[in-house]
Structure formats: C-alpha cells, structure tokens
Protein backbone atom coordinates (compact mmCIF):
# COMPACT_ATOMS: atom_id res chain seq x y z
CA UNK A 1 254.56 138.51 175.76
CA UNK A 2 256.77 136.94 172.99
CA UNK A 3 254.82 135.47 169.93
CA UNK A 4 257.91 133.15 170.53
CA UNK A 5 256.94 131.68 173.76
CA UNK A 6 253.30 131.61 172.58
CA UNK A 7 254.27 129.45 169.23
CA UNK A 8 256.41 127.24 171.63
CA UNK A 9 253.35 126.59 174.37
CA UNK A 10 251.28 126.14 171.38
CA UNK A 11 253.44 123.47 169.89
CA UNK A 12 253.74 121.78 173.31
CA UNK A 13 249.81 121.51 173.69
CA UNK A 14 249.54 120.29 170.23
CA UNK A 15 252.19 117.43 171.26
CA UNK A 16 249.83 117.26 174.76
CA UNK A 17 246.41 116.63 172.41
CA UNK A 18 248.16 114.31 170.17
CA UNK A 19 249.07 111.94 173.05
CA UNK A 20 246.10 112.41 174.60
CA UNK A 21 244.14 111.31 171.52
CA UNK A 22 246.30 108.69 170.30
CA UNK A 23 245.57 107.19 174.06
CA UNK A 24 242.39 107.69 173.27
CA UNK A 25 242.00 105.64 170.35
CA UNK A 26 243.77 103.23 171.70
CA UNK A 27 241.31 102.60 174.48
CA UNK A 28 238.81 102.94 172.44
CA UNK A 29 240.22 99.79 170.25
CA UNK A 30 241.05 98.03 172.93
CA UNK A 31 237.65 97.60 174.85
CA UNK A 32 235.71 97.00 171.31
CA UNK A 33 237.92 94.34 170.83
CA UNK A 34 236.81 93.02 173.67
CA UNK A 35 233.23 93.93 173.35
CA UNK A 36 232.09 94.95 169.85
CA UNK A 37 228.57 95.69 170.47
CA UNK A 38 229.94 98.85 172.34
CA UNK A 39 231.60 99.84 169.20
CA UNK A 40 228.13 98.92 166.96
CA UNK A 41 226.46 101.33 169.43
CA UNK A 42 228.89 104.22 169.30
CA UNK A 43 228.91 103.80 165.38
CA UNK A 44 224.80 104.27 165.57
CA UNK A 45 225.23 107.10 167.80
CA UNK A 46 227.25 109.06 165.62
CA UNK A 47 225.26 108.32 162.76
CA UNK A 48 222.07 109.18 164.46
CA UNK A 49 223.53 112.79 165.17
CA UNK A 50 224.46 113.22 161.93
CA UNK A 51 221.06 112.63 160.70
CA UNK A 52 219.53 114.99 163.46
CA UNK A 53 221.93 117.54 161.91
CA UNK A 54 220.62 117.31 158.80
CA UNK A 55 216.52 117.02 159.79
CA UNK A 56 217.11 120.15 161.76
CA UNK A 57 218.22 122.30 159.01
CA UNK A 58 215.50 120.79 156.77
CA UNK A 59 212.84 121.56 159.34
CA UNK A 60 211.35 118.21 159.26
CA UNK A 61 210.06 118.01 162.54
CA UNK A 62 207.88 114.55 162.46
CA UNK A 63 211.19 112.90 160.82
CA UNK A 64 213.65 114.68 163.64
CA UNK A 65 211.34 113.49 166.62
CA UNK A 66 211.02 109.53 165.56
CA UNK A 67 214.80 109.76 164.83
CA UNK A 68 215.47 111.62 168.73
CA UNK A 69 213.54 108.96 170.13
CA UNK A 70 215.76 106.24 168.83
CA UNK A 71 219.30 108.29 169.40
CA UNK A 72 217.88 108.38 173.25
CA UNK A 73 217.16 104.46 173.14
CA UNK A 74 220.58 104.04 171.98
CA UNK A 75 222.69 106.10 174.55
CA UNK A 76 220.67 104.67 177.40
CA UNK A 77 221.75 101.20 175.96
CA UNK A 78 225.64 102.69 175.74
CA UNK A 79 224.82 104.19 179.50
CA UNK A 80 224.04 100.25 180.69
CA UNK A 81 226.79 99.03 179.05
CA UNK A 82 228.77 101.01 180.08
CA UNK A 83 227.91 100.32 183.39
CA UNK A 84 227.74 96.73 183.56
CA UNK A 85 231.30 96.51 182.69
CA UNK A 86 232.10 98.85 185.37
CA UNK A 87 233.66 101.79 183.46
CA UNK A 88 233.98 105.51 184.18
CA UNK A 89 231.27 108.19 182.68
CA UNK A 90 234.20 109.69 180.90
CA UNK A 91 235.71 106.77 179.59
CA UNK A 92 234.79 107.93 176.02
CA UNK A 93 236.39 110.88 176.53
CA UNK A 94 239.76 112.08 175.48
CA UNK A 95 241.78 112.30 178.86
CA UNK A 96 243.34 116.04 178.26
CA UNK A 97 244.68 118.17 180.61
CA UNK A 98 242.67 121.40 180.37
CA UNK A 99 239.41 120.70 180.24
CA UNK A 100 238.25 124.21 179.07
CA UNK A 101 240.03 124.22 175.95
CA UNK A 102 241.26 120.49 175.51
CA UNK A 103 244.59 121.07 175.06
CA UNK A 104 244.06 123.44 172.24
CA UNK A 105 245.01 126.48 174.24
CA UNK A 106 242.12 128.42 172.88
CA UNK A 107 238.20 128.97 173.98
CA UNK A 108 235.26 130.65 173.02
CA UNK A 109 234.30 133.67 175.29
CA UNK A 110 230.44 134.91 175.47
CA UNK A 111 230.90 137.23 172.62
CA UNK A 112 231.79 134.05 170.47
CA UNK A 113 235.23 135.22 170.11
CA UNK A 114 238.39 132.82 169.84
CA UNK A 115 240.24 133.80 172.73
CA UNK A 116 243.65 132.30 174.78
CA UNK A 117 242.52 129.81 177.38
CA UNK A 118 242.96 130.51 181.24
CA UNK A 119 245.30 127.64 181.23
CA UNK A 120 247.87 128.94 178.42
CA UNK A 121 247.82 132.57 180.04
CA UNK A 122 248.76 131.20 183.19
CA UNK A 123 251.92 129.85 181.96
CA UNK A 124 252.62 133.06 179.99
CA UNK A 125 252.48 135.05 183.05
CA UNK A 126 254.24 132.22 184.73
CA UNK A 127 257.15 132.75 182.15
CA UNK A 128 256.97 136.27 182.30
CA UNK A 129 256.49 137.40 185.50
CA UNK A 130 255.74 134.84 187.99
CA UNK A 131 258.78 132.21 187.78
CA UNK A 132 260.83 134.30 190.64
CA UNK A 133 257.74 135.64 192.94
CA UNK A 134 255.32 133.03 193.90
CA UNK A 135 256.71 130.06 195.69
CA UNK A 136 256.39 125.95 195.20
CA UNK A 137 252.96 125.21 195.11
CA UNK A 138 253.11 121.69 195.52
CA UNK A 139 254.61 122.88 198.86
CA UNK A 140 253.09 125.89 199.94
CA UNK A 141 249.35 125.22 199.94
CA UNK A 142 246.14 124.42 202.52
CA UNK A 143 247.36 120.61 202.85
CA UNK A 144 250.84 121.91 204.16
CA UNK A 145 249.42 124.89 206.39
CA UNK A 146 250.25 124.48 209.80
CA UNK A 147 248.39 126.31 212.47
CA UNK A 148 250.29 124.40 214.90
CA UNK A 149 253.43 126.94 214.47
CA UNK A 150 251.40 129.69 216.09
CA UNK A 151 251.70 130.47 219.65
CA UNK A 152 248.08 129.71 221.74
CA UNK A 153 249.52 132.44 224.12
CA UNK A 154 247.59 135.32 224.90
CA UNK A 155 249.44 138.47 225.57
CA UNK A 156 248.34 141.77 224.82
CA UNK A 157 251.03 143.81 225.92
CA UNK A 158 253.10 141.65 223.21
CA UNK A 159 250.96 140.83 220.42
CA UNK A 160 248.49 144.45 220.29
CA UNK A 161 245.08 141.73 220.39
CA UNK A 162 243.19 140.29 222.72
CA UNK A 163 243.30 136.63 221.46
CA UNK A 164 246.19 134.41 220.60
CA UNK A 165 248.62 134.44 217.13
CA UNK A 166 247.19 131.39 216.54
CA UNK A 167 243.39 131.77 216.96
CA UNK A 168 244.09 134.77 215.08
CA UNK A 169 245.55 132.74 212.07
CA UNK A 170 242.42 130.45 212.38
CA UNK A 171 240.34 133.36 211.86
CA UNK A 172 242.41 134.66 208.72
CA UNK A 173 242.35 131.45 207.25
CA UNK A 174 238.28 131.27 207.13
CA UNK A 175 238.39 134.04 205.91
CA UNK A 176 240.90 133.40 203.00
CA UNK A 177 238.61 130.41 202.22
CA UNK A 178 235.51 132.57 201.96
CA UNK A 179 237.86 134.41 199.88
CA UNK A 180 238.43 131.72 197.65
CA UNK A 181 234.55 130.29 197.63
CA UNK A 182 233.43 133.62 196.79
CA UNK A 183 235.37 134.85 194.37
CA UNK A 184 233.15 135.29 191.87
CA UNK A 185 230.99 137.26 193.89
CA UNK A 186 231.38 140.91 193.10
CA UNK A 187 230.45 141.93 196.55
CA UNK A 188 233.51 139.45 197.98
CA UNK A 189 236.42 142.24 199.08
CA UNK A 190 239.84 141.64 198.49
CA UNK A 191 242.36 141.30 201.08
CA UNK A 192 245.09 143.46 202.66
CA UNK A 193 247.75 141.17 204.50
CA UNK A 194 249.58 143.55 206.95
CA UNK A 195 252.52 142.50 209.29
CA UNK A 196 255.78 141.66 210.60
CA UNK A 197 258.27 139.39 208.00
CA UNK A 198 258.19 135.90 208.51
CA UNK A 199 254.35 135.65 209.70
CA UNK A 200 253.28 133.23 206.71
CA UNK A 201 251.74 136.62 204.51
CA UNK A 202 253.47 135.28 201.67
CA UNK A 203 252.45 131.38 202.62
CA UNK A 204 248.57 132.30 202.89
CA UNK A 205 248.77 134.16 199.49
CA UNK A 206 250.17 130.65 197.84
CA UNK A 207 247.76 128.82 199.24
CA UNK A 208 245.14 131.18 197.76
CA UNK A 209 246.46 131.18 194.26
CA UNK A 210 246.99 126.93 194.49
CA UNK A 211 243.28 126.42 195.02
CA UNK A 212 242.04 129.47 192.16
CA UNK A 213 244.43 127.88 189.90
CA UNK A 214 242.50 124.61 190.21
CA UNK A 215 239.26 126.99 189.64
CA UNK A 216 241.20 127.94 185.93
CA UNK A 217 241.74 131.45 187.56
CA UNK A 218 244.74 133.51 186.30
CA UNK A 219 246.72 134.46 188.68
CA UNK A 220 249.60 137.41 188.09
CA UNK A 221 252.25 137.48 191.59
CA UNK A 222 254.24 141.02 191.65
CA UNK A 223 256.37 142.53 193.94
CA UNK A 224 255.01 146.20 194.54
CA UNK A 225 258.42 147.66 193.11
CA UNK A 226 258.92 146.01 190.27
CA UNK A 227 255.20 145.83 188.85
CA UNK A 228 255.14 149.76 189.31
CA UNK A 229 258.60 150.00 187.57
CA UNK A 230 257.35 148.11 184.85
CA UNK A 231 254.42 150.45 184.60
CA UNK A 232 256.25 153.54 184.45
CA UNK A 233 258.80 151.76 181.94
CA UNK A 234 255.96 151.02 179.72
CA UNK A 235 254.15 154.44 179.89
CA UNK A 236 258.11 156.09 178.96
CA UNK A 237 258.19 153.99 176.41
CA UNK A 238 261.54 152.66 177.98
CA UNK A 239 263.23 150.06 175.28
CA UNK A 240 262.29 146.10 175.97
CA UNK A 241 258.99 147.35 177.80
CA UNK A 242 255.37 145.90 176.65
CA UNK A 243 252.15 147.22 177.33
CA UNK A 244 251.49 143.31 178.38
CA UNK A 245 252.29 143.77 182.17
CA UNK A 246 250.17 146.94 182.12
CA UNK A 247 246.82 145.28 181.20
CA UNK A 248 247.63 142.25 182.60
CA UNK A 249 247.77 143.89 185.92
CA UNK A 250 244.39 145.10 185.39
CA UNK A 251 242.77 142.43 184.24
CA UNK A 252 244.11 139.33 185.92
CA UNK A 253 241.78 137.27 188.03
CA UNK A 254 243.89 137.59 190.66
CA UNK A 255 246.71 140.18 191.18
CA UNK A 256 249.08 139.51 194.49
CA UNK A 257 250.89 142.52 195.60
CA UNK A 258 253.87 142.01 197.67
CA UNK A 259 256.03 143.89 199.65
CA UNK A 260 254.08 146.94 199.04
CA UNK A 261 256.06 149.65 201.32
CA UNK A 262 259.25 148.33 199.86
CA UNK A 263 259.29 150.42 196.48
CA UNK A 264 260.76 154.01 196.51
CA UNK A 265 257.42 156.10 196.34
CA UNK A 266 257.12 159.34 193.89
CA UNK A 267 253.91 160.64 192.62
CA UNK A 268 254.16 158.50 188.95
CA UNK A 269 254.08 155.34 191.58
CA UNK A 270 251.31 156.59 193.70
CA UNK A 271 249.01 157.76 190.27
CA UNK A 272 249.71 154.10 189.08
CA UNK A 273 249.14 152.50 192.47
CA UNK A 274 245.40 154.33 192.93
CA UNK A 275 245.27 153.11 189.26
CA UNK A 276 245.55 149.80 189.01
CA UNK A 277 243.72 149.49 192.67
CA UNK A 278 240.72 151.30 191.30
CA UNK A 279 240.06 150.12 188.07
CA UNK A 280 240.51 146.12 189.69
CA UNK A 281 237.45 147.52 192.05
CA UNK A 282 235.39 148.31 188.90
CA UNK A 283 235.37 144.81 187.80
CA UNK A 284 235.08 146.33 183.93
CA UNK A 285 233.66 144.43 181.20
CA UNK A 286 231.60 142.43 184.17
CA UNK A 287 234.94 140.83 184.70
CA UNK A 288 235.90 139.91 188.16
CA UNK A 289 238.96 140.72 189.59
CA UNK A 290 240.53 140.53 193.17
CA UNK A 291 244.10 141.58 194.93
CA UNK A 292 245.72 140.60 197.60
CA UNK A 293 248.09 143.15 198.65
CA UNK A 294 250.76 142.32 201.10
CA UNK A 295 253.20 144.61 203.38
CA UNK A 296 254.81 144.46 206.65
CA UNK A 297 253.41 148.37 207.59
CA UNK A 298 250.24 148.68 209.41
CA UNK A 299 247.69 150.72 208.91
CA UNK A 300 249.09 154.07 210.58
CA UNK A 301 251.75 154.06 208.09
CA UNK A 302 249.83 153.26 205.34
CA UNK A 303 248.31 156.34 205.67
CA UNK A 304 251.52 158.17 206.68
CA UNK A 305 253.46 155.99 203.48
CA UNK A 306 250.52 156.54 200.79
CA UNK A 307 248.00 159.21 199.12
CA UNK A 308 244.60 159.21 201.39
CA UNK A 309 242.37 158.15 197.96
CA UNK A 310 244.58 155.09 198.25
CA UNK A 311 244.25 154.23 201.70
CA UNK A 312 240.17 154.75 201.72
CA UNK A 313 240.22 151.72 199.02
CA UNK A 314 242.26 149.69 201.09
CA UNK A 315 240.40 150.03 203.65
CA UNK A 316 236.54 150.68 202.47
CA UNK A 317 237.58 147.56 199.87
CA UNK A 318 239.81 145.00 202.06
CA UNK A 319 239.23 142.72 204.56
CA UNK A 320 242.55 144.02 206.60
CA UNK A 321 244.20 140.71 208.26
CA UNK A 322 246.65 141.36 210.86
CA UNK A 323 249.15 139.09 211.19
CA UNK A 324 251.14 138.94 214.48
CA UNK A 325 252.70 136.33 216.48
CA UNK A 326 256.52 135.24 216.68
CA UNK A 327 258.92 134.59 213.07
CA UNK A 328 257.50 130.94 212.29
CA UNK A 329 260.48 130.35 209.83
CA UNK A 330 262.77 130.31 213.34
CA UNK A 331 259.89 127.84 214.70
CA UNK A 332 260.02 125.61 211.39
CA UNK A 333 263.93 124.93 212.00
C-alpha cells in the first residue's frame, strides 16, 4: 500500500477528530452555560485524578484512599446530574467515528505496540483491492435478504435434495449467522459456498462481511484469479507488485474467495492456493482468521479441478453450503 494513500487517510481522520472535538467543546460550553455546577464538578474531577496520579507514584497510600473516596463522591454527583437532566452516559464523550482508535487511525495491540487501526486498514484494502469485488453494502446485507425469492418446491429429480431451495437457504443462512457470532471461536469452520451463478453466493458473502465490519473485522474480497496472480507477481518480483496483498491475504480477518474454478490452474497457483488455505487454518500469532471461498463447481470437480491436500481442507475445514434453486436475479426483475 502507498505511504501516499496512508498520509491522505491520515489527514482525513485528523480533519474527522478535529470536528469531532470542536463539537465536543462546543457541547460541552453549551450545557455549562446552562448549568455551571456540571462544569464545577467536571473541573473537581479532573483535578482529583491528577492528584491520584501523583499520590500513586509517591506511594502515599492513607493520602490516595481519603482522596479516592472523595473522586467517587464526586462522579456519583456528575452520574445524578447527569441524569436528572436527562442526558446520555456518553454525553461527555467526544462523538468519533471509530471508537477503537478515536479517529486517530492508530491502536495499541497486546504487545503495547502502536499499530494501524482495524478501521484505517479496512479502507486501505478497500482502496486497494476491494473497490471492484465486493458489492453495495448498504444494499446487499441481512435487512435486504429475501428468502421469499426461493422456490418452497420440492423436487428432487430437479434440485439433487430432498427439501426445498428455499428451506435450504434458511438453513445456510443460520448457519452464516453462527458464522458470524462465532467468529472468534477458533473451533468455528469457515465456509465453502458451492453452486450454480445467480444463487445469491456472492449476496450471502456481503451480508457476512456488512455485519463483521460493524464487529471492526478486516475484511479482504478477491476474486480467485486475480489474488493468485498477484501472488505469483509478487513472488517474480514482477514490476508495480507489493508483498502487501501477499500478507494481507494471510492475515486478514476475513478473506472472501470468489469465483474459485475461474482462474487458469498450474502448479505455482495450486502451491499458493494450499498456501494461503493452510496457513489461514493455523490461526498464527493466536490470530483468528476465516475464508469464505466461493465457486459454482461442486464437490466432484473440486476434486477433479484441484490437488487432493487442497480438497481435504475444504472439506475437513468448511461447512460446504450447497446452493441450488432457480437464477433469483431472473426472479428479482
């Protein structure tokens, strides 16, 4: 990624924190105006941390406890107040947008490292590499899915099942929302979306990465084709190419495949493949990651299409959904 780009985001969310806490202040001086007691207590506050600062590093523990005692006495009083005139909990509270990082684009991981936020990495991949893959997510998520454009019919001799395209997109979308509540549960498998075009594979996926987005998950959407072309660019040290998408791809939240079937297959895209598929299963660094992998082959010619050590992740690792039913983008229309 650019140091470009970054330097421009960064600028943005410094515009995002100043407006944010020039709103701030503003509210701030407009309800002590009102009611100044408020701002007497807020004033006392801050001066009563200060001094708790200062007790703790002298170690004066009788001093520290008499002064605690009053700093809680005065933030119940602000808690009351606060009430009685009927504001929110986080009214003293800077209203930013991200609040991991509060519009700094930076956060502290558990090794007490500065690192980039969740929330300024997503629009870097955005940017980068998901702009022309994933679709309009104010569109395409669980509000907007419709069950209603699957057939109830029940036809085995047409659909390969014994229960109807839509029960059977009932039962996929549980299980996309177990997906979703248990993500960060390392025993959670990913999921393998096989079947025909036009099935809502590509819809379901959205709707996946809409509500992880809201969970400040990073989310990285690739077709199959280009992310391995990228790869192999990278490892050739082809001109233009950035060792970026390569561990991005691995460690991503959440990597969407799509179209996998679609790319032309060689043994540098089936190394890479089994690569990035089993290091995302090792959930390194006791990072969790997930994929969602996509295609319109089923299972027989995965296995005809792809290296066995491939397949037996796919389907030791997956929860395989089958989609099946009739093109729902005729239906829509």
């Amino acid at each position: 990624m650019s140091d470009l780009v970054l330097k421009q985001l960064l600028k943005e969310y410094e515009k995002k924190r100043f407006i944010a806490d020039t709103n701030f202040q503003y509210k701030k001086s407009s309800i002590y105006k009102d009611f100044p007691d408020l701002e007497t207590i807020n004033s006392n506050l801050n001066n009563y941390a200060i001094m708790l600062s200062k007790l703790i590093l002298e170690n004066n523990i009788h001093e520290y406890n008499k002064v605690k005692k009053e700093f809680e006495k005065l933030k119940k009083d602000k808690e009351l107040t606060i009430k009685k005139l009927n504001l929110p909990d986080d009214f003293f509270t800077p209203d930013y947008e991200c609040k991991l990082c509060n519009d700094t684009g930076y956060v502290t991981d558990d090794n007490n490292k500065t690192v980039l936020c969740s929330c300024i990495k997503q629009k870097l991949f955005n940017i980068k590499y998901n702009s022309s893959n994933i679709g309009d997510l104010n569109k395409e998520n669980f509000s907007t899915f419709d069950v209603s454009l699957y057939s109830t019919e029940i036809n085995p001799d047409k659909f390969k099942a014994s229960i109807s395209p839509r029960t059977n997109i009932e039962n996929i979308k549980k299980i996309a929302e177990d997906f979703i509540s248990n993500f960060d549960n390392p025993e959670e498998k990913n999921l393998l979306f096989i079947g025909n075009t036009g099935l809502g594979k590509t819809f379901l996926s959205n709707c996946i990465a809409n509500e992880l987005l809201k969970a400040d998950k990073t989310i990285l959407y690739q077709s199959a084709s280009s992310m391995l072309d990228s790869i192999i660019d990278y490892k050739f040290g082809k001109e233009n190419s950035s060792d970026n998408i390569y561990n991005n791809t691995l460690s991503v939240d959440l990597l969407i495949i799509d179209d996998l079937g679609t790319e032309n297959i060689n043994a540098l895209k089936f190394a890479e493949l089994f690569n990035i598929i089993n290091t995302r299963l090792l959930n390194q660094n006791n990072h969790i990651t997930k994929t969602i992998i996509s295609t319109n082959l089923n299972i027989d010619n995965l296995f005809k299409n792809y290296d066995e050590r491939i397949v037996s992740r796919l389907v030791g690792f997956y929860n395989i959904c089958r989609f099946f039913g009739d093109d729902i983008r005729f239906i829509k229309k």
